[in-house]
C-alpha atoms as a PDB file:
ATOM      1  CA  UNK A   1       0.000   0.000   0.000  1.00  0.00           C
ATOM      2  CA  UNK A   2       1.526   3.022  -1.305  1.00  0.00           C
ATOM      3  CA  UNK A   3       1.197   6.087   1.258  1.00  0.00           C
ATOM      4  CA  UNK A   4       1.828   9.820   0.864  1.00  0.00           C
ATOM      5  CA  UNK A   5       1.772  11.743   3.774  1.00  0.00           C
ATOM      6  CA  UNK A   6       1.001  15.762   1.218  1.00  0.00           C
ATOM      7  CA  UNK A   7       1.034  19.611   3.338  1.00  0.00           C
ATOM      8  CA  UNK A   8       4.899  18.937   4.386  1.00  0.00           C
ATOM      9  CA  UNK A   9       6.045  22.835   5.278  1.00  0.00           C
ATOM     10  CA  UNK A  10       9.000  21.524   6.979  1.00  0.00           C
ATOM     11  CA  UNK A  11      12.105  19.440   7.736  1.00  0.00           C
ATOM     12  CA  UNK A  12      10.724  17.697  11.109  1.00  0.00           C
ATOM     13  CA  UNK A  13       7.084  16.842   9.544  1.00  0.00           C
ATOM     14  CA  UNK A  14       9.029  15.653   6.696  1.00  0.00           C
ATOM     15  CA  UNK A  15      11.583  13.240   8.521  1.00  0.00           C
ATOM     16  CA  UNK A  16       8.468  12.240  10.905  1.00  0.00           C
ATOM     17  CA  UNK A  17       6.852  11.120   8.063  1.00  0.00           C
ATOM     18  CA  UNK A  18       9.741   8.927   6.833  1.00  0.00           C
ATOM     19  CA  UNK A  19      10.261   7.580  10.027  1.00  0.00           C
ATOM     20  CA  UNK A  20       6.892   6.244  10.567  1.00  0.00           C
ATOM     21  CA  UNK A  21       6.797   4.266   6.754  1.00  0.00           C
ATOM     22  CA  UNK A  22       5.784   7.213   3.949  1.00  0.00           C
ATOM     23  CA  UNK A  23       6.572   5.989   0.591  1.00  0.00           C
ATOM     24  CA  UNK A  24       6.060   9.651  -0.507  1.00  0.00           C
ATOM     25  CA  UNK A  25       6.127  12.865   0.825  1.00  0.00           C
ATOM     26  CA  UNK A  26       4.479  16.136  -1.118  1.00  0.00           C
ATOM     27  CA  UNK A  27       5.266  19.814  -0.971  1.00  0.00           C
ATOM     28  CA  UNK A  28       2.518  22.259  -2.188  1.00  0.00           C
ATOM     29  CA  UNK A  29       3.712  25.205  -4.988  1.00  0.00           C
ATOM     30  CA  UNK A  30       0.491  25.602  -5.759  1.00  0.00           C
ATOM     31  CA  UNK A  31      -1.268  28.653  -3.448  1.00  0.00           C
ATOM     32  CA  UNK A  32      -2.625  27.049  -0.213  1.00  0.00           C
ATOM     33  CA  UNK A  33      -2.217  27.486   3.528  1.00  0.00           C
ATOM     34  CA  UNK A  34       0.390  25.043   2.970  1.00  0.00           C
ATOM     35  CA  UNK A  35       2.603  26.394   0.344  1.00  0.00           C
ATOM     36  CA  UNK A  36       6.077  26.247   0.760  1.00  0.00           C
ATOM     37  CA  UNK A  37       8.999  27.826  -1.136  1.00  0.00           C
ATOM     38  CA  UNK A  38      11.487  26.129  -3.457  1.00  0.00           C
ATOM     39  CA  UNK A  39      14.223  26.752  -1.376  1.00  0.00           C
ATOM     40  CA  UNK A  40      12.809  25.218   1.405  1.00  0.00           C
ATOM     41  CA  UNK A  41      11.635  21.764   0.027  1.00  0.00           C
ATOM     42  CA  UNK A  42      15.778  21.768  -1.739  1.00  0.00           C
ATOM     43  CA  UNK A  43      16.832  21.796   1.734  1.00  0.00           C
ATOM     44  CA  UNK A  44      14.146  19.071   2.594  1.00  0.00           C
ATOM     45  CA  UNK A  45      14.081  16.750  -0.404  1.00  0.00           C
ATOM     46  CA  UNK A  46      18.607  16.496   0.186  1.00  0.00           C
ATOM     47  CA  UNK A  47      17.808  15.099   3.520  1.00  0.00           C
ATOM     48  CA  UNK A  48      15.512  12.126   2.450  1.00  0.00           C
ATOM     49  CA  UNK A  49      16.268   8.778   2.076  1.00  0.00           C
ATOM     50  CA  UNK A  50      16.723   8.152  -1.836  1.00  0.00           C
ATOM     51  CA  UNK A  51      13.948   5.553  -2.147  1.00  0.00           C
ATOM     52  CA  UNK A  52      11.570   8.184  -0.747  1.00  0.00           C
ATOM     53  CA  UNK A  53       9.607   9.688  -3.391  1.00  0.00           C
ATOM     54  CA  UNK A  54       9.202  13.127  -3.580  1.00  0.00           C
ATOM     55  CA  UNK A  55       6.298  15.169  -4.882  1.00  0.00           C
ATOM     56  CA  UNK A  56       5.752  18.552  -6.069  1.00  0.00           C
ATOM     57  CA  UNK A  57       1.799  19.504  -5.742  1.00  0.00           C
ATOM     58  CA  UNK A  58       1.427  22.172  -8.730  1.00  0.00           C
ATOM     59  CA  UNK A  59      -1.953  23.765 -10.287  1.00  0.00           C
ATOM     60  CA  UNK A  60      -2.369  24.830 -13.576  1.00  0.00           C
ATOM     61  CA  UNK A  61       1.099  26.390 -13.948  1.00  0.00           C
ATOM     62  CA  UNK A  62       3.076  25.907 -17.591  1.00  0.00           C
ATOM     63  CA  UNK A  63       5.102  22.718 -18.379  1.00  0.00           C
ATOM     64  CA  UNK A  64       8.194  25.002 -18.274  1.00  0.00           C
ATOM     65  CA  UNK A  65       7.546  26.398 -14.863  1.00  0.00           C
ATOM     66  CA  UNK A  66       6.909  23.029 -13.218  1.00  0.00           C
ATOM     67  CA  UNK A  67       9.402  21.606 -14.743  1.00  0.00           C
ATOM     68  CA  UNK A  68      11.817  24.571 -13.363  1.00  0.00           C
ATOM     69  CA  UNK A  69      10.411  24.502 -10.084  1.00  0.00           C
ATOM     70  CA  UNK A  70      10.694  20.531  -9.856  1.00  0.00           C
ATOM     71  CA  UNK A  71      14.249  20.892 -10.943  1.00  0.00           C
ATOM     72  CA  UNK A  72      15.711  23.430  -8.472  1.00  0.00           C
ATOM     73  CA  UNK A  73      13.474  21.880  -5.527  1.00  0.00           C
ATOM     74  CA  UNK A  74      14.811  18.321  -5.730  1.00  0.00           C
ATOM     75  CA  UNK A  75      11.276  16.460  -6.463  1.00  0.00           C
ATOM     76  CA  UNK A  76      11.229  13.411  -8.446  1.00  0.00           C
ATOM     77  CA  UNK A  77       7.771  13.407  -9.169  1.00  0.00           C
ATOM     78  CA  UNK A  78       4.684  16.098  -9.573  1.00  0.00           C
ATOM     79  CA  UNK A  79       1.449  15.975  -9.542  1.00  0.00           C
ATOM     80  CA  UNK A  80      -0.826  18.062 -10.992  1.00  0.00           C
ATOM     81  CA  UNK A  81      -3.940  19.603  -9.024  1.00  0.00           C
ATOM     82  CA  UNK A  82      -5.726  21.666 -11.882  1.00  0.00           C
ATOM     83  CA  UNK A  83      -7.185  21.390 -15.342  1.00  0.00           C
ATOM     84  CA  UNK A  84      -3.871  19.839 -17.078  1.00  0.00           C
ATOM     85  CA  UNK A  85      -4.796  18.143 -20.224  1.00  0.00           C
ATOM     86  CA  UNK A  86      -2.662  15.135 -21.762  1.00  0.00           C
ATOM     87  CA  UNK A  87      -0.799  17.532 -23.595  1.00  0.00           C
ATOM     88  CA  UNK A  88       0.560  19.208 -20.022  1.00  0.00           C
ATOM     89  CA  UNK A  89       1.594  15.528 -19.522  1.00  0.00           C
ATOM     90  CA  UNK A  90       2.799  14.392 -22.794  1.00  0.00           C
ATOM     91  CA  UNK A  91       5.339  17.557 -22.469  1.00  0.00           C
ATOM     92  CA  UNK A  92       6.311  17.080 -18.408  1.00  0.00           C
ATOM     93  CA  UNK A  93       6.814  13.835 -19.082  1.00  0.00           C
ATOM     94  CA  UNK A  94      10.078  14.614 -21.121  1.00  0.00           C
ATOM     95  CA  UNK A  95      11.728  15.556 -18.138  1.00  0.00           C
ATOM     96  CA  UNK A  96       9.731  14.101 -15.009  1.00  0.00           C
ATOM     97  CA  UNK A  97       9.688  10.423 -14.738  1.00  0.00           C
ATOM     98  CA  UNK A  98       6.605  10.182 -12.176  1.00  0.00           C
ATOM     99  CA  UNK A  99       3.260  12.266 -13.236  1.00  0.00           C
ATOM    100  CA  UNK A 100       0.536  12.320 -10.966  1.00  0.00           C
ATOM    101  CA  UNK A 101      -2.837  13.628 -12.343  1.00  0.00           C
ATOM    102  CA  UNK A 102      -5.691  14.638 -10.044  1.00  0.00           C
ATOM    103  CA  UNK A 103      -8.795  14.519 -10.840  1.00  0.00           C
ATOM    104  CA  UNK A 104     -12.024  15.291  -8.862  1.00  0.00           C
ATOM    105  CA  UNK A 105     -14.468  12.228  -7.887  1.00  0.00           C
ATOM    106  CA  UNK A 106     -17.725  12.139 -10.147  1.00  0.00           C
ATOM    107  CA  UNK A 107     -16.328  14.349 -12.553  1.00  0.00           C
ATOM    108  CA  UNK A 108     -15.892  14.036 -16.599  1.00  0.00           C
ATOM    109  CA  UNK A 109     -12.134  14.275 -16.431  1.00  0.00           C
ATOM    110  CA  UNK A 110     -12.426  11.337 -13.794  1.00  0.00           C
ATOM    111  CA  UNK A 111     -13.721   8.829 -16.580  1.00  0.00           C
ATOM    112  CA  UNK A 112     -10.966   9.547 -19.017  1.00  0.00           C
ATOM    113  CA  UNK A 113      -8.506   9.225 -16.196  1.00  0.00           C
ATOM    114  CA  UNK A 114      -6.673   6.659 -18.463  1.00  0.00           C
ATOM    115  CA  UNK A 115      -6.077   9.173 -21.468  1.00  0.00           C
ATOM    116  CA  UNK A 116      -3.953  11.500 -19.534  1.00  0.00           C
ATOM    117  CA  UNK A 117      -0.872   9.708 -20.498  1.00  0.00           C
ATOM    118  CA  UNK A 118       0.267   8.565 -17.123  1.00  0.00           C
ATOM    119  CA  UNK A 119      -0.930   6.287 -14.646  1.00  0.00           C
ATOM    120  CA  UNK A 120      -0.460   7.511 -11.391  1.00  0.00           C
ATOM    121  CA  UNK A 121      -4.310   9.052 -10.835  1.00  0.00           C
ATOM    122  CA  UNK A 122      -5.377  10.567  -7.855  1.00  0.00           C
ATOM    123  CA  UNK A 123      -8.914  10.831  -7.180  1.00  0.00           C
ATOM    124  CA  UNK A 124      -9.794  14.133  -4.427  1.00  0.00           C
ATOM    125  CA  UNK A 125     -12.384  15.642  -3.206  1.00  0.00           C
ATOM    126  CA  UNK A 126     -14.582  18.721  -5.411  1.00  0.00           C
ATOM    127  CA  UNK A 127     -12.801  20.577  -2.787  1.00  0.00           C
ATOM    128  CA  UNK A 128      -9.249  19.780  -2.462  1.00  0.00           C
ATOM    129  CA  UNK A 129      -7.670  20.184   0.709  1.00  0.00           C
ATOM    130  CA  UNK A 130     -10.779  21.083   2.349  1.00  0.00           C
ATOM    131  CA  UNK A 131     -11.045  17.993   4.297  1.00  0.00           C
ATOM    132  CA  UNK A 132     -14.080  16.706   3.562  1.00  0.00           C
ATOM    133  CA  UNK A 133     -14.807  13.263   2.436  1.00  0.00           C
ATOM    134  CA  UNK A 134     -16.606  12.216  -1.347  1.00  0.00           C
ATOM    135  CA  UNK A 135     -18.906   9.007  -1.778  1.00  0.00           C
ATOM    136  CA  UNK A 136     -16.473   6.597  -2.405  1.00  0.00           C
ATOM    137  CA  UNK A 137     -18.064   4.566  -5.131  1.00  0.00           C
ATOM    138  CA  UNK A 138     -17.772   7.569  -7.497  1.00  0.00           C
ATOM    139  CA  UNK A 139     -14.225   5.897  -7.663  1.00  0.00           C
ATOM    140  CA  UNK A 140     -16.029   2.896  -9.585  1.00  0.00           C
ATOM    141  CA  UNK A 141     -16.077   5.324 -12.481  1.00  0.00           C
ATOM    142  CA  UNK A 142     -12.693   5.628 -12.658  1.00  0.00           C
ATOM    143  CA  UNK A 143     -11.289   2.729 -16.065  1.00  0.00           C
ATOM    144  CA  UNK A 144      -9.324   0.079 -14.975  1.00  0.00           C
ATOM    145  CA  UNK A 145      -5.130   0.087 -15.959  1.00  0.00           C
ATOM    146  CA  UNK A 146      -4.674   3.009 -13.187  1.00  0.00           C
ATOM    147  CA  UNK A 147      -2.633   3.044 -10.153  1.00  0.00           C
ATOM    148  CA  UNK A 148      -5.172   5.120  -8.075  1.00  0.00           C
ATOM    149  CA  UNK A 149      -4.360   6.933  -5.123  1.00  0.00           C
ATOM    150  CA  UNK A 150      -7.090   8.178  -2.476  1.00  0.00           C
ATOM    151  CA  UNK A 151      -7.621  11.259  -1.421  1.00  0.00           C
ATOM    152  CA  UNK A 152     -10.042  13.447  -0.038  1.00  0.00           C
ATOM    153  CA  UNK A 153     -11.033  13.682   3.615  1.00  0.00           C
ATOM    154  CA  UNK A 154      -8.731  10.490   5.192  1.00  0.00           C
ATOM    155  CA  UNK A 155      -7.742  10.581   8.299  1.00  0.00           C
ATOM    156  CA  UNK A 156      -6.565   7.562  11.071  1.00  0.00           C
ATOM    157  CA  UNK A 157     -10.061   6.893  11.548  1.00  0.00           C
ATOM    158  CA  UNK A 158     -11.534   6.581   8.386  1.00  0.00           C
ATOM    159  CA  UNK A 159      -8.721   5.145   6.113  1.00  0.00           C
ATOM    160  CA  UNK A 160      -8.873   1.660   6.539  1.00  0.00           C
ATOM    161  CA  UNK A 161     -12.998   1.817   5.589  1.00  0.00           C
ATOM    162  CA  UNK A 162     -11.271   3.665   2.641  1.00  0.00           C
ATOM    163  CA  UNK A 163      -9.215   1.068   1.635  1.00  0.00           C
ATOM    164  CA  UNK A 164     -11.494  -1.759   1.883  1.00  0.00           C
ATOM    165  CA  UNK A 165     -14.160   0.250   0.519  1.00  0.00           C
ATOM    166  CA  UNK A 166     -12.045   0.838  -2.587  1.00  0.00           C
ATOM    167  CA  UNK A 167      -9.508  -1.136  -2.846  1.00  0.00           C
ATOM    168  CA  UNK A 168      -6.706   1.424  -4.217  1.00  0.00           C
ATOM    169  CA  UNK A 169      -2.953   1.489  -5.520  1.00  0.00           C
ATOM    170  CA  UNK A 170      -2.473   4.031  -2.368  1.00  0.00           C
ATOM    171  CA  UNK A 171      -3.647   6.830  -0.395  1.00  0.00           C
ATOM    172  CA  UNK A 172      -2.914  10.613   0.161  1.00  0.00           C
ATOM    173  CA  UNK A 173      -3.301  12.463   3.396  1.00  0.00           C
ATOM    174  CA  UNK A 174      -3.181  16.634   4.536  1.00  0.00           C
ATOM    175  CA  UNK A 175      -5.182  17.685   6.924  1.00  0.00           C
ATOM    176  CA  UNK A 176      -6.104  14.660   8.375  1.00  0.00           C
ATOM    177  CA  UNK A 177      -2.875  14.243  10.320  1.00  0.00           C
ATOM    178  CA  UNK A 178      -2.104  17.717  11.288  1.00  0.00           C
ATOM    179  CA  UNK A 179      -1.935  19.231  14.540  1.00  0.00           C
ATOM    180  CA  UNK A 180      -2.520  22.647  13.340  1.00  0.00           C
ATOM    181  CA  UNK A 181      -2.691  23.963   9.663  1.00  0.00           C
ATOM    182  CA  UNK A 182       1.179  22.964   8.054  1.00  0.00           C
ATOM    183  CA  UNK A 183       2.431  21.136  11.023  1.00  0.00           C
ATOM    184  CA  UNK A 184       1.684  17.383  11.232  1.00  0.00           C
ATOM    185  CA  UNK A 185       0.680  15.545  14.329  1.00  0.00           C
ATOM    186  CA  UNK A 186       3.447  12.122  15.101  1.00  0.00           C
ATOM    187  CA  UNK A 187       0.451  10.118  16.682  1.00  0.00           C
ATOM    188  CA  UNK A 188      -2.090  10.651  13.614  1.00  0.00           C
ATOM    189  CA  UNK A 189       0.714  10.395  10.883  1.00  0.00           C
ATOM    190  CA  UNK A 190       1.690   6.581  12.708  1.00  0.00           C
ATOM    191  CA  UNK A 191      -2.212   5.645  12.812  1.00  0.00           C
ATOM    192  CA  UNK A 192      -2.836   6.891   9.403  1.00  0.00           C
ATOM    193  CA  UNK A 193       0.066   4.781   8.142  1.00  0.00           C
ATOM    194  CA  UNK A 194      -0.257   1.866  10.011  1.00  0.00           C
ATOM    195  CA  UNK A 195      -4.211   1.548   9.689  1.00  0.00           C
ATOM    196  CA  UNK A 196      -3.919   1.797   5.395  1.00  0.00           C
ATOM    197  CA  UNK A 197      -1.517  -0.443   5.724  1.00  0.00           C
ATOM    198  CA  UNK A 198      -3.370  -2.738   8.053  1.00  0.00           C
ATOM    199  CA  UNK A 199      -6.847  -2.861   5.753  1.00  0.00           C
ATOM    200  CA  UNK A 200      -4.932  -3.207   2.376  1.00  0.00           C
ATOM    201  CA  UNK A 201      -5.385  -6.776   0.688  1.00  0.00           C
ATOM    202  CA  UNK A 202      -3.026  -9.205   0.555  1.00  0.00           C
ATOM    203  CA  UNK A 203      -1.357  -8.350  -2.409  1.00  0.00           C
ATOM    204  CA  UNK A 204      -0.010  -5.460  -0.950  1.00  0.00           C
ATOM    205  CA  UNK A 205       2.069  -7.046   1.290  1.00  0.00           C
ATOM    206  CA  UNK A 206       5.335  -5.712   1.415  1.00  0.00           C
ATOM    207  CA  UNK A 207       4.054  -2.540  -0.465  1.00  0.00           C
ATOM    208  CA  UNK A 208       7.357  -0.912   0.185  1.00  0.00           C
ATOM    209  CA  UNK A 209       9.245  -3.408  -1.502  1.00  0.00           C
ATOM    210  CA  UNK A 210       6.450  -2.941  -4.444  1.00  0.00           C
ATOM    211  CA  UNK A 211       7.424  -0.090  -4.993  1.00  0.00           C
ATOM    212  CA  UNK A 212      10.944   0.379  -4.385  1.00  0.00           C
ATOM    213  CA  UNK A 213      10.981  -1.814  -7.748  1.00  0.00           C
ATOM    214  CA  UNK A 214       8.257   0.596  -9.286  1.00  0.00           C
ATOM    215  CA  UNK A 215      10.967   3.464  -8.772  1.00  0.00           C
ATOM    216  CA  UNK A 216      13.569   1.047 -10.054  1.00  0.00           C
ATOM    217  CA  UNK A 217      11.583   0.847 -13.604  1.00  0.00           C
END
């Protein structure tokens, strides 16, 4: 079971987040209570563990700007939180070897979410970030051949109805495991993890090993 623990603002929440089993960590460009700067997330991302993976959260911003700010921050991957088409994709993916696409639960864009050229799809909220759970079979619109992660209103006490509601590649967490807006709390971040890990189906056992070799590809 893939988990990203998204919001990081800073070194501590970041390591935290490591230590208790993140497969991915994400850092918001994109305006939000949580943004942080590009310097900041460099000085992060160089203190990870290299089989961490490292996301950039952008929304609707250029190819060439993402692509800039991805560079000089250190990210491996971004995902993108707006109305990027499969062209946005077509030209990241030139340069950035992991492409998340968001797309919003019950939504058009949702049942094309195989044509956007990559398939790392994550499936949020109609308000992102606002903590707020979706009905979760709007995700059985979603075509099959995706690696879908869940957003959208998880927390520790909800997650593992999540996963076995929906079965997916992974899940994505914010607000659910902060303390206060930007800073993360250590006992929800440890639930979170260990409860999406707990309710994921067999075949996800060893997920870190899974995906170490998916970064390997």
């Amino acid at each position: 079971m893939f988990v990203k623990i998204c919001g990081i603002t800073n070194e501590d929440d970041a390591l935290l987040a490591v230590a208790m089993g993140a497969d991915a960590v994400g850092f918001i460009f994109a305006p939000s209570p949580r943004q942080v700067s590009v310097q900041t997330v460099y000085d992060i991302t160089r203190r990870l563990p290299p089989e961490i993976l490292t996301v950039g959260v952008f929304r609707d911003d250029l190819p060439d700007r993402v692509f800039d700010i991805a560079a000089r921050s250190g990210v491996k991957a971004v995902q993108l939180h707006g109305h990027e088409t499969s062209r946005h994709v077509a030209q990241l993916s030139e340069n950035v070897r992991w492409i998340i696409k968001s797309v919003v639960a019950g939504s058009p864009e949702a049942s094309r979410a195989d044509q956007f050229g990559t398939d790392l799809i994550l499936v949020d909220a109609p308000e992102p970030g606002s903590g707020k759970i979706f009905d979760w079979h709007l995700v059985d619109a979603i075509p099959g051949g995706v690696r879908l992660i869940l957003a959208g209103g998880l927390n520790p006490e909800n997650v593992a109805a999540a996963v076995e509601t929906v079965r997916p590649w992974g899940v994505d967490v914010s607000s659910g495991v902060e303390a206060t807006v930007g800073r993360k709390d250590p006992v929800k971040v440890r639930r979170f993890i260990a409860h999406a890990r707990a309710a994921a189906p067999p075949s996800f056992d060893g997920g870190g090993e899974e995906l170490y070799d998916w970064l390997d590809e």
